[in-house]
PDB file of N, CA and C in Angstrom:
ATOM      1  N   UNK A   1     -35.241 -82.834 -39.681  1.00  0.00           N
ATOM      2  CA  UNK A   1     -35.491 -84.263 -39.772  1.00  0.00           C
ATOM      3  C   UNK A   1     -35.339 -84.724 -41.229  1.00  0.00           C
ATOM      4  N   UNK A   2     -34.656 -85.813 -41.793  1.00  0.00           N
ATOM      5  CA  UNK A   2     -34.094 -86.425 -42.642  1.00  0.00           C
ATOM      6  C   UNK A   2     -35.984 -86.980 -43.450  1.00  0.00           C
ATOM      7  N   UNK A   3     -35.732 -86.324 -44.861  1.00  0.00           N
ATOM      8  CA  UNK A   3     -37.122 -87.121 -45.119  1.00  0.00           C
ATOM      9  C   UNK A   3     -37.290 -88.841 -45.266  1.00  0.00           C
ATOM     10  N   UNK A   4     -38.185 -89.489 -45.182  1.00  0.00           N
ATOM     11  CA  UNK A   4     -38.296 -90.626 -45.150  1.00  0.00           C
ATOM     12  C   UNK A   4     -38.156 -91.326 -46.720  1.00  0.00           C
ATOM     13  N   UNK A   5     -37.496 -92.107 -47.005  1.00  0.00           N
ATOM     14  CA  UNK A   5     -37.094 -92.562 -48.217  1.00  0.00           C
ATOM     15  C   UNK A   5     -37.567 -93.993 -48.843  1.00  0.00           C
ATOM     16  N   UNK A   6     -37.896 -94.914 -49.602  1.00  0.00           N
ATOM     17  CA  UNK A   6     -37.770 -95.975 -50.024  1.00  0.00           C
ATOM     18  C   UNK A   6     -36.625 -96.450 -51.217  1.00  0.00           C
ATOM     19  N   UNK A   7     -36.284 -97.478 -51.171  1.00  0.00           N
ATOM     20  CA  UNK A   7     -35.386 -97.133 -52.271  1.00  0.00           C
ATOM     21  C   UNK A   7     -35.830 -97.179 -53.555  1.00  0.00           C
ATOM     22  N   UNK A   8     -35.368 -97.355 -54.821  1.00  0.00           N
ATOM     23  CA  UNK A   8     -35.703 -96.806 -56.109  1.00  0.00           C
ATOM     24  C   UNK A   8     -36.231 -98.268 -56.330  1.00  0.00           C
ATOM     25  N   UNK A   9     -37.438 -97.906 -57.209  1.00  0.00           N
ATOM     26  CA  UNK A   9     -38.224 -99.355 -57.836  1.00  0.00           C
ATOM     27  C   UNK A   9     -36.658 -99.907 -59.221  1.00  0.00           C
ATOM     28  N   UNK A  10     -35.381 -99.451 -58.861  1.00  0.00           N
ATOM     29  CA  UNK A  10     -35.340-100.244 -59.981  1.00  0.00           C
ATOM     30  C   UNK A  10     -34.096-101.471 -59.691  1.00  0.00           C
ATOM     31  N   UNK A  11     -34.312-101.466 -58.276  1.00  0.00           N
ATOM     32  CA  UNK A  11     -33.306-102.075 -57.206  1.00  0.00           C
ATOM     33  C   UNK A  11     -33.928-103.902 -57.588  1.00  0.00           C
ATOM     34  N   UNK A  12     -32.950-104.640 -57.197  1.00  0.00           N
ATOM     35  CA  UNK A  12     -33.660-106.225 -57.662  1.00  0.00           C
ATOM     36  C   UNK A  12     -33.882-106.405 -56.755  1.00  0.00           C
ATOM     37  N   UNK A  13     -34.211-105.919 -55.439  1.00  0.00           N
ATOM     38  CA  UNK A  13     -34.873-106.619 -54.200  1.00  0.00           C
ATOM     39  C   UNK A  13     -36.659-106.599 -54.598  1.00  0.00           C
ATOM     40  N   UNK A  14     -36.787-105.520 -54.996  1.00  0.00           N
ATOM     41  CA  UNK A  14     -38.184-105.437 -55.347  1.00  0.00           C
ATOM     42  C   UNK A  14     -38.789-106.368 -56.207  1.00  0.00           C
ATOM     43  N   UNK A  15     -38.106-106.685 -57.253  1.00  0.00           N
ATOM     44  CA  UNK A  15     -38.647-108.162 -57.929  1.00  0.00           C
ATOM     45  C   UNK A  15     -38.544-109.395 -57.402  1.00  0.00           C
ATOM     46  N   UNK A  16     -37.360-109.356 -56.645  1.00  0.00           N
ATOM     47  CA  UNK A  16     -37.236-110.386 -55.634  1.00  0.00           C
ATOM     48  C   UNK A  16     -38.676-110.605 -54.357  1.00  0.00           C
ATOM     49  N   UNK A  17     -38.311-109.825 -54.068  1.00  0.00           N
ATOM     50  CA  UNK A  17     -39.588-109.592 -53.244  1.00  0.00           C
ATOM     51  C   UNK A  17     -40.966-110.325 -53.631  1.00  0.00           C
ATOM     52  N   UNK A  18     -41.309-109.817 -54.566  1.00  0.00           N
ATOM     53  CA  UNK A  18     -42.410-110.035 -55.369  1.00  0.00           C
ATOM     54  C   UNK A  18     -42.576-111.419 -55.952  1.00  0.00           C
ATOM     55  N   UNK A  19     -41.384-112.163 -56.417  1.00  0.00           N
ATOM     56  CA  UNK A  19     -41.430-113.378 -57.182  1.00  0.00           C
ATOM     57  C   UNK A  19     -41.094-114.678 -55.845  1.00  0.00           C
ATOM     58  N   UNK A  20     -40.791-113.686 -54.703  1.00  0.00           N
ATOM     59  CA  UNK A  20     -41.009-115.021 -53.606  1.00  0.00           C
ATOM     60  C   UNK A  20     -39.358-115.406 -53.090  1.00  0.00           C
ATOM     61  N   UNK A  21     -38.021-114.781 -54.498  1.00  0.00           N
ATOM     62  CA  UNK A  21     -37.139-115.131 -54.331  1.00  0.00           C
ATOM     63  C   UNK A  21     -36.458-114.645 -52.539  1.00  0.00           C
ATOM     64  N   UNK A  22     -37.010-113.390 -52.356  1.00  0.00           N
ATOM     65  CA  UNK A  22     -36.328-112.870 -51.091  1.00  0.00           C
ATOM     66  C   UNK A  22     -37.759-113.473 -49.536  1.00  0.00           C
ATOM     67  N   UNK A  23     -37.218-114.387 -48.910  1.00  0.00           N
ATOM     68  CA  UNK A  23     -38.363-115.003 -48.021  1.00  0.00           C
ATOM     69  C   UNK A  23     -37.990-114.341 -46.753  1.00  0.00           C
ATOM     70  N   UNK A  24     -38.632-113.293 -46.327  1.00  0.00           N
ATOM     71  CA  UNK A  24     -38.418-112.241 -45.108  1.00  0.00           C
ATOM     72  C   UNK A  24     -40.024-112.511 -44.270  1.00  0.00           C
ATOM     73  N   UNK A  25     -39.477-112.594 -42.929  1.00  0.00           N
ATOM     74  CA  UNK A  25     -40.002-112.163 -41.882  1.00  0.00           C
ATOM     75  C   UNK A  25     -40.920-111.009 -41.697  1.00  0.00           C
ATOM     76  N   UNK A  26     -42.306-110.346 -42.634  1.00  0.00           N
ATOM     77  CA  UNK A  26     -42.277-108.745 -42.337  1.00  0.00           C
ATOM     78  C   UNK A  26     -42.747-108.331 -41.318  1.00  0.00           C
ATOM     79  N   UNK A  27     -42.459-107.755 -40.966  1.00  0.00           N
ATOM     80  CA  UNK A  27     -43.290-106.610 -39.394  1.00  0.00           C
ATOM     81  C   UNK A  27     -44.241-105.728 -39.335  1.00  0.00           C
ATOM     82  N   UNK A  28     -43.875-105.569 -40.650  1.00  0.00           N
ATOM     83  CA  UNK A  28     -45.604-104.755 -40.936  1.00  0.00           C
ATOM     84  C   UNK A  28     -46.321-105.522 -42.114  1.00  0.00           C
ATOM     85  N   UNK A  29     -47.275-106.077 -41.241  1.00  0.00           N
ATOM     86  CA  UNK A  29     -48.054-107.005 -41.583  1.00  0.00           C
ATOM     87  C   UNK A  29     -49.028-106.633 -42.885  1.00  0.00           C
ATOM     88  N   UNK A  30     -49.315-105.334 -43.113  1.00  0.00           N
ATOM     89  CA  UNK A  30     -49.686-104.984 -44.056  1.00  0.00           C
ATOM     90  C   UNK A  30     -49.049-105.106 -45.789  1.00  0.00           C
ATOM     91  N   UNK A  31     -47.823-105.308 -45.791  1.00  0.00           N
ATOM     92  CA  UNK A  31     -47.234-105.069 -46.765  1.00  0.00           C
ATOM     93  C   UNK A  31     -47.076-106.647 -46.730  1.00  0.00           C
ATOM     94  N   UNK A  32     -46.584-107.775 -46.095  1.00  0.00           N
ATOM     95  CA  UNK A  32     -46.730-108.708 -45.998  1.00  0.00           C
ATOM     96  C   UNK A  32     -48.205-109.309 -46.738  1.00  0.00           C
ATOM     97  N   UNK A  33     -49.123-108.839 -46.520  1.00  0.00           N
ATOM     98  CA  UNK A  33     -50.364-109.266 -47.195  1.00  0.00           C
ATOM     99  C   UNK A  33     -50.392-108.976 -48.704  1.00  0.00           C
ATOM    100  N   UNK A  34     -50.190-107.487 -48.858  1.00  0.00           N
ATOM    101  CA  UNK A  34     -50.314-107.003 -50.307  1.00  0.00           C
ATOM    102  C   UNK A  34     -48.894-107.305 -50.989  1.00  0.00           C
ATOM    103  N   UNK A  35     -47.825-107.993 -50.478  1.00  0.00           N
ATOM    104  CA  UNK A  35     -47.066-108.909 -51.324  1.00  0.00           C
ATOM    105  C   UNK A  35     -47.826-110.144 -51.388  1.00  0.00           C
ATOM    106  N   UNK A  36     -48.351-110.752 -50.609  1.00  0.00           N
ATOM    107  CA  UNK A  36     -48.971-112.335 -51.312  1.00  0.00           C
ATOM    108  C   UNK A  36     -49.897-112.019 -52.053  1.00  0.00           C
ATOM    109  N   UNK A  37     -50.685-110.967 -51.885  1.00  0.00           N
ATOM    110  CA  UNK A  37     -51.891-110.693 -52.626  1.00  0.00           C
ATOM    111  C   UNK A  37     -51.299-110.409 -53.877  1.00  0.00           C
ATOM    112  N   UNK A  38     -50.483-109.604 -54.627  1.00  0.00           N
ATOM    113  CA  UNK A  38     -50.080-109.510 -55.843  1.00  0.00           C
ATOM    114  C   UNK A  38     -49.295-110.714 -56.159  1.00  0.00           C
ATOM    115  N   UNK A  39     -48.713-111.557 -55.567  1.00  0.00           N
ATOM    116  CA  UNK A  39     -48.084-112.922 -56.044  1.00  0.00           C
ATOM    117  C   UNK A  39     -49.356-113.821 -56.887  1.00  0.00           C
ATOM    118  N   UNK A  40     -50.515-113.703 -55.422  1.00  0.00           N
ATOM    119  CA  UNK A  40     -51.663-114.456 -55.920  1.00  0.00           C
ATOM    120  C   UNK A  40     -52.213-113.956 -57.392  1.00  0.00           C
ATOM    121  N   UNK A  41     -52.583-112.996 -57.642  1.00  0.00           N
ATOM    122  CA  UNK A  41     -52.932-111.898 -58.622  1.00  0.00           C
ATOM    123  C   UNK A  41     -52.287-112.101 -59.910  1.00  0.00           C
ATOM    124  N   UNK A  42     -50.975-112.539 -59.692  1.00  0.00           N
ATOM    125  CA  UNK A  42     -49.832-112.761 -61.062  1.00  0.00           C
ATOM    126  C   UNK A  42     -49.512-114.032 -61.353  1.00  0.00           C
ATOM    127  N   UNK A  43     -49.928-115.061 -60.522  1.00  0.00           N
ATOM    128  CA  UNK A  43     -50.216-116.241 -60.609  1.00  0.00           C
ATOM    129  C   UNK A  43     -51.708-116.754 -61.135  1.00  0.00           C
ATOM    130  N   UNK A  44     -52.379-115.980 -61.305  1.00  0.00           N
ATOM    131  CA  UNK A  44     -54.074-116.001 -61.430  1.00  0.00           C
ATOM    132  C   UNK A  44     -54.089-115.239 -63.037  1.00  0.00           C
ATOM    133  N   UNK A  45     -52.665-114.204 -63.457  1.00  0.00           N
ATOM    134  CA  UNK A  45     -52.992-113.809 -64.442  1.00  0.00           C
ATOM    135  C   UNK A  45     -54.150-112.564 -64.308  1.00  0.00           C
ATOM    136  N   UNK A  46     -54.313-112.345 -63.546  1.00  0.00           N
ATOM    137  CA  UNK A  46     -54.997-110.927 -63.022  1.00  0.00           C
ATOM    138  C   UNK A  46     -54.151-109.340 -62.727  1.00  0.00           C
ATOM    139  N   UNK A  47     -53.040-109.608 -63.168  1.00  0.00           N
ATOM    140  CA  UNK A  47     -52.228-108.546 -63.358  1.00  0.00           C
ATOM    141  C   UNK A  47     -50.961-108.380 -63.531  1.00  0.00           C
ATOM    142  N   UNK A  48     -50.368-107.947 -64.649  1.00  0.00           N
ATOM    143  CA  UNK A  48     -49.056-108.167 -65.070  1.00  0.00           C
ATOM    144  C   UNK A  48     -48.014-107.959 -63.924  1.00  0.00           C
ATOM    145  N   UNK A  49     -46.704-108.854 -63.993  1.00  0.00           N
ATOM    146  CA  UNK A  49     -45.931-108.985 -62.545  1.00  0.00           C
ATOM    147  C   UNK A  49     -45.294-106.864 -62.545  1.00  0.00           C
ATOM    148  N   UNK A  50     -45.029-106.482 -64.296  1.00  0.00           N
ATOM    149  CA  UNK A  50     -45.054-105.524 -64.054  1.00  0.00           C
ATOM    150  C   UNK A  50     -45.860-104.111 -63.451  1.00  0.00           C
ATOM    151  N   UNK A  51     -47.489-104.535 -63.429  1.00  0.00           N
ATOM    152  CA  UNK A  51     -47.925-103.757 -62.758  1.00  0.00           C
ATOM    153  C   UNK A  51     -48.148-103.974 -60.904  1.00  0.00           C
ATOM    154  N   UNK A  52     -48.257-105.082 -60.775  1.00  0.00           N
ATOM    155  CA  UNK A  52     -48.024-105.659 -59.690  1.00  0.00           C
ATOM    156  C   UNK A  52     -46.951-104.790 -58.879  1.00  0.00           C
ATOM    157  N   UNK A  53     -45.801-105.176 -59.503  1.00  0.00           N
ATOM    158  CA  UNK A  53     -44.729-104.057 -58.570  1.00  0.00           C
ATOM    159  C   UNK A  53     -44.914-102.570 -58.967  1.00  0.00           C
ATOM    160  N   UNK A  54     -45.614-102.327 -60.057  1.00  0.00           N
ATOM    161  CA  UNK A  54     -45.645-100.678 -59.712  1.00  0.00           C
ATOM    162  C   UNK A  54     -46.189-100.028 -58.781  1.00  0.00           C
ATOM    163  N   UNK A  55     -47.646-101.052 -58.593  1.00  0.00           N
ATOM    164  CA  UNK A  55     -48.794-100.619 -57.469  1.00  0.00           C
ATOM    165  C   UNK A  55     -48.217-101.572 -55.918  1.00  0.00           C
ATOM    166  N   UNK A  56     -47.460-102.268 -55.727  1.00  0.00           N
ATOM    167  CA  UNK A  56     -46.472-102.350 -54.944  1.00  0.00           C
ATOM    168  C   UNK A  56     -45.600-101.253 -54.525  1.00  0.00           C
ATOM    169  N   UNK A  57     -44.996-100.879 -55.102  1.00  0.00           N
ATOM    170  CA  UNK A  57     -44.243 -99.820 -54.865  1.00  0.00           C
ATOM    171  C   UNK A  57     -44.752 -98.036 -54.609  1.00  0.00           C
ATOM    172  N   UNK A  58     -46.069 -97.646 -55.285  1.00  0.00           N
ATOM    173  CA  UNK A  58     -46.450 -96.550 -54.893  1.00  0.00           C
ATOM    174  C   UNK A  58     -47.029 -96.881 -53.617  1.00  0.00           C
ATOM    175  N   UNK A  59     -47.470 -98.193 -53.105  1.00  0.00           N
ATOM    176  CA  UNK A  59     -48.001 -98.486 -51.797  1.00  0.00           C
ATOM    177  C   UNK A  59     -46.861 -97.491 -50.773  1.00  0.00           C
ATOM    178  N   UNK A  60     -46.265 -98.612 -51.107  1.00  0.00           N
ATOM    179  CA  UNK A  60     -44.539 -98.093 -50.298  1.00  0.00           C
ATOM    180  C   UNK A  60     -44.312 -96.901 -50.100  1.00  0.00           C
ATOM    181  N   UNK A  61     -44.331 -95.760 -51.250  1.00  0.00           N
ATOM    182  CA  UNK A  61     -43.842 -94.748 -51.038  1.00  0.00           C
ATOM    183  C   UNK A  61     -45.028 -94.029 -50.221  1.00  0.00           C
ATOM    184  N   UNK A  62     -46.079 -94.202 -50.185  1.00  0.00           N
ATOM    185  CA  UNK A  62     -47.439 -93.702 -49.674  1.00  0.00           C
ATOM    186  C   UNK A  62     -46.932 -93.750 -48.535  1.00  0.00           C
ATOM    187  N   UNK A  63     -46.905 -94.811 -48.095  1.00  0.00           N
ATOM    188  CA  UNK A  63     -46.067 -95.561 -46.314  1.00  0.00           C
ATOM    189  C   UNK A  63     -44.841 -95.707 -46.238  1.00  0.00           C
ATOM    190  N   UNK A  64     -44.510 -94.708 -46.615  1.00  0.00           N
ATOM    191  CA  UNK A  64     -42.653 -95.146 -46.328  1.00  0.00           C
ATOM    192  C   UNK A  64     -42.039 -95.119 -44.749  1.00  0.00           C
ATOM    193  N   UNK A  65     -42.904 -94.334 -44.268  1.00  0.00           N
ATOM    194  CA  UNK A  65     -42.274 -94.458 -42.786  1.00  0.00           C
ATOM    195  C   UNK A  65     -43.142 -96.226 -42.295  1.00  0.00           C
ATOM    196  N   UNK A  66     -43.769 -96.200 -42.779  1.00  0.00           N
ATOM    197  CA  UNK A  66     -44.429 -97.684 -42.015  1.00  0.00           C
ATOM    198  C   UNK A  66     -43.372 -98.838 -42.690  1.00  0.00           C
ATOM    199  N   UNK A  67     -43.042 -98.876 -43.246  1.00  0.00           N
ATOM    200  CA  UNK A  67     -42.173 -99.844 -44.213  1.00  0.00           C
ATOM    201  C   UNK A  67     -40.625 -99.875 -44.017  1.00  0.00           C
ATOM    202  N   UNK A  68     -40.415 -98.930 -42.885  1.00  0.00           N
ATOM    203  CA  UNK A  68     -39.024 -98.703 -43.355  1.00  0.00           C
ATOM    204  C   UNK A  68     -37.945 -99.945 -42.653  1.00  0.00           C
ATOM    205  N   UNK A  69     -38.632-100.363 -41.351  1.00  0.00           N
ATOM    206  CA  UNK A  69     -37.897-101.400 -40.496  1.00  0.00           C
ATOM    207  C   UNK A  69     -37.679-102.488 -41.368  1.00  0.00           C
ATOM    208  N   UNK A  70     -38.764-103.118 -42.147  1.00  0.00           N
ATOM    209  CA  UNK A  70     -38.953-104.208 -42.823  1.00  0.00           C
ATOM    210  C   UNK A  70     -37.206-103.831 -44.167  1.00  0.00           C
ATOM    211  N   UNK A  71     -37.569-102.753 -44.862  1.00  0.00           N
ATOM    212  CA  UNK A  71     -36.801-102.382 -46.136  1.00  0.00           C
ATOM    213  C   UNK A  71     -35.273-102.152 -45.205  1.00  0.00           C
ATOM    214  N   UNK A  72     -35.122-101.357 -44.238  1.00  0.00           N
ATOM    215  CA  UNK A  72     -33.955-101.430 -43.616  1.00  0.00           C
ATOM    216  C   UNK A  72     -32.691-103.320 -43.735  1.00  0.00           C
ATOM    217  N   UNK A  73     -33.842-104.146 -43.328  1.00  0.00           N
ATOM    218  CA  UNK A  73     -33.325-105.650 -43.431  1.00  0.00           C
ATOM    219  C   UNK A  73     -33.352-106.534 -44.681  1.00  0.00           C
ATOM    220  N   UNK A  74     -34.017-105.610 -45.648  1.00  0.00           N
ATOM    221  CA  UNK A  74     -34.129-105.876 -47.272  1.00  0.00           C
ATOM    222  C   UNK A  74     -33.123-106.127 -47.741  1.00  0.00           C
ATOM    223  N   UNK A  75     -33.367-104.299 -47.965  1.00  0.00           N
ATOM    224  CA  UNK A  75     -32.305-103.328 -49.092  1.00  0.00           C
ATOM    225  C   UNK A  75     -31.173-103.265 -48.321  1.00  0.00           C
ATOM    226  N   UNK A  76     -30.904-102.794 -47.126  1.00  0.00           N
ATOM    227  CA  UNK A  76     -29.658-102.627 -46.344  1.00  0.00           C
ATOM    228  C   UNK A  76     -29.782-100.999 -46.177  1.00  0.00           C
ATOM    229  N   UNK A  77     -29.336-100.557 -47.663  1.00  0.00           N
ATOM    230  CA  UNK A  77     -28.900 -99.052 -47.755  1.00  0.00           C
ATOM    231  C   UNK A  77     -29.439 -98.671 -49.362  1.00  0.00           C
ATOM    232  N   UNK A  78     -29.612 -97.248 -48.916  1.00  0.00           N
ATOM    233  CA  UNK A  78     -30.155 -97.257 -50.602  1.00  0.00           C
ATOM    234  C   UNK A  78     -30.068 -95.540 -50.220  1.00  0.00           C
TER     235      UNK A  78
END
């Protein structure tokens, strides 16, 4: 079985993501939350947009199989 992957934090969907530019549908509702929640957070000045996506992104890799339908219609391919 193929291991489960996310793509690399240094892809511009991920900032996209984050700054609101990419407006997706998510399916897993979880990641959907903890993207507005760090929007809110970096808008409040409660945490740099760069740490924001770091702790964004180790989310991800934690859950990469939960994430992957959503990132499949993102990223495309990675």
């Amino acid at each position: 079985m193929a291991e489960v992957t996310i793509p690399p934090i240094t892809r511009a969907e991920w900032r996209k993501m984050l700054s609101g530019e990419i407006n997706h549908n998510f399916r897993n509702y979880v990641l959907q939350l903890q993207i507005h929640e760090a929007q809110k957070n970096i808008k409040n000045n409660k945490v740099s947009f760069e740490d924001a996506l770091k702790d964004l992104y180790l989310l991800c890799e934690k859950y990469s199989l939960a994430v992957q339908n959503d990132f499949k219609q993102i990223f495309i391919k990675w």
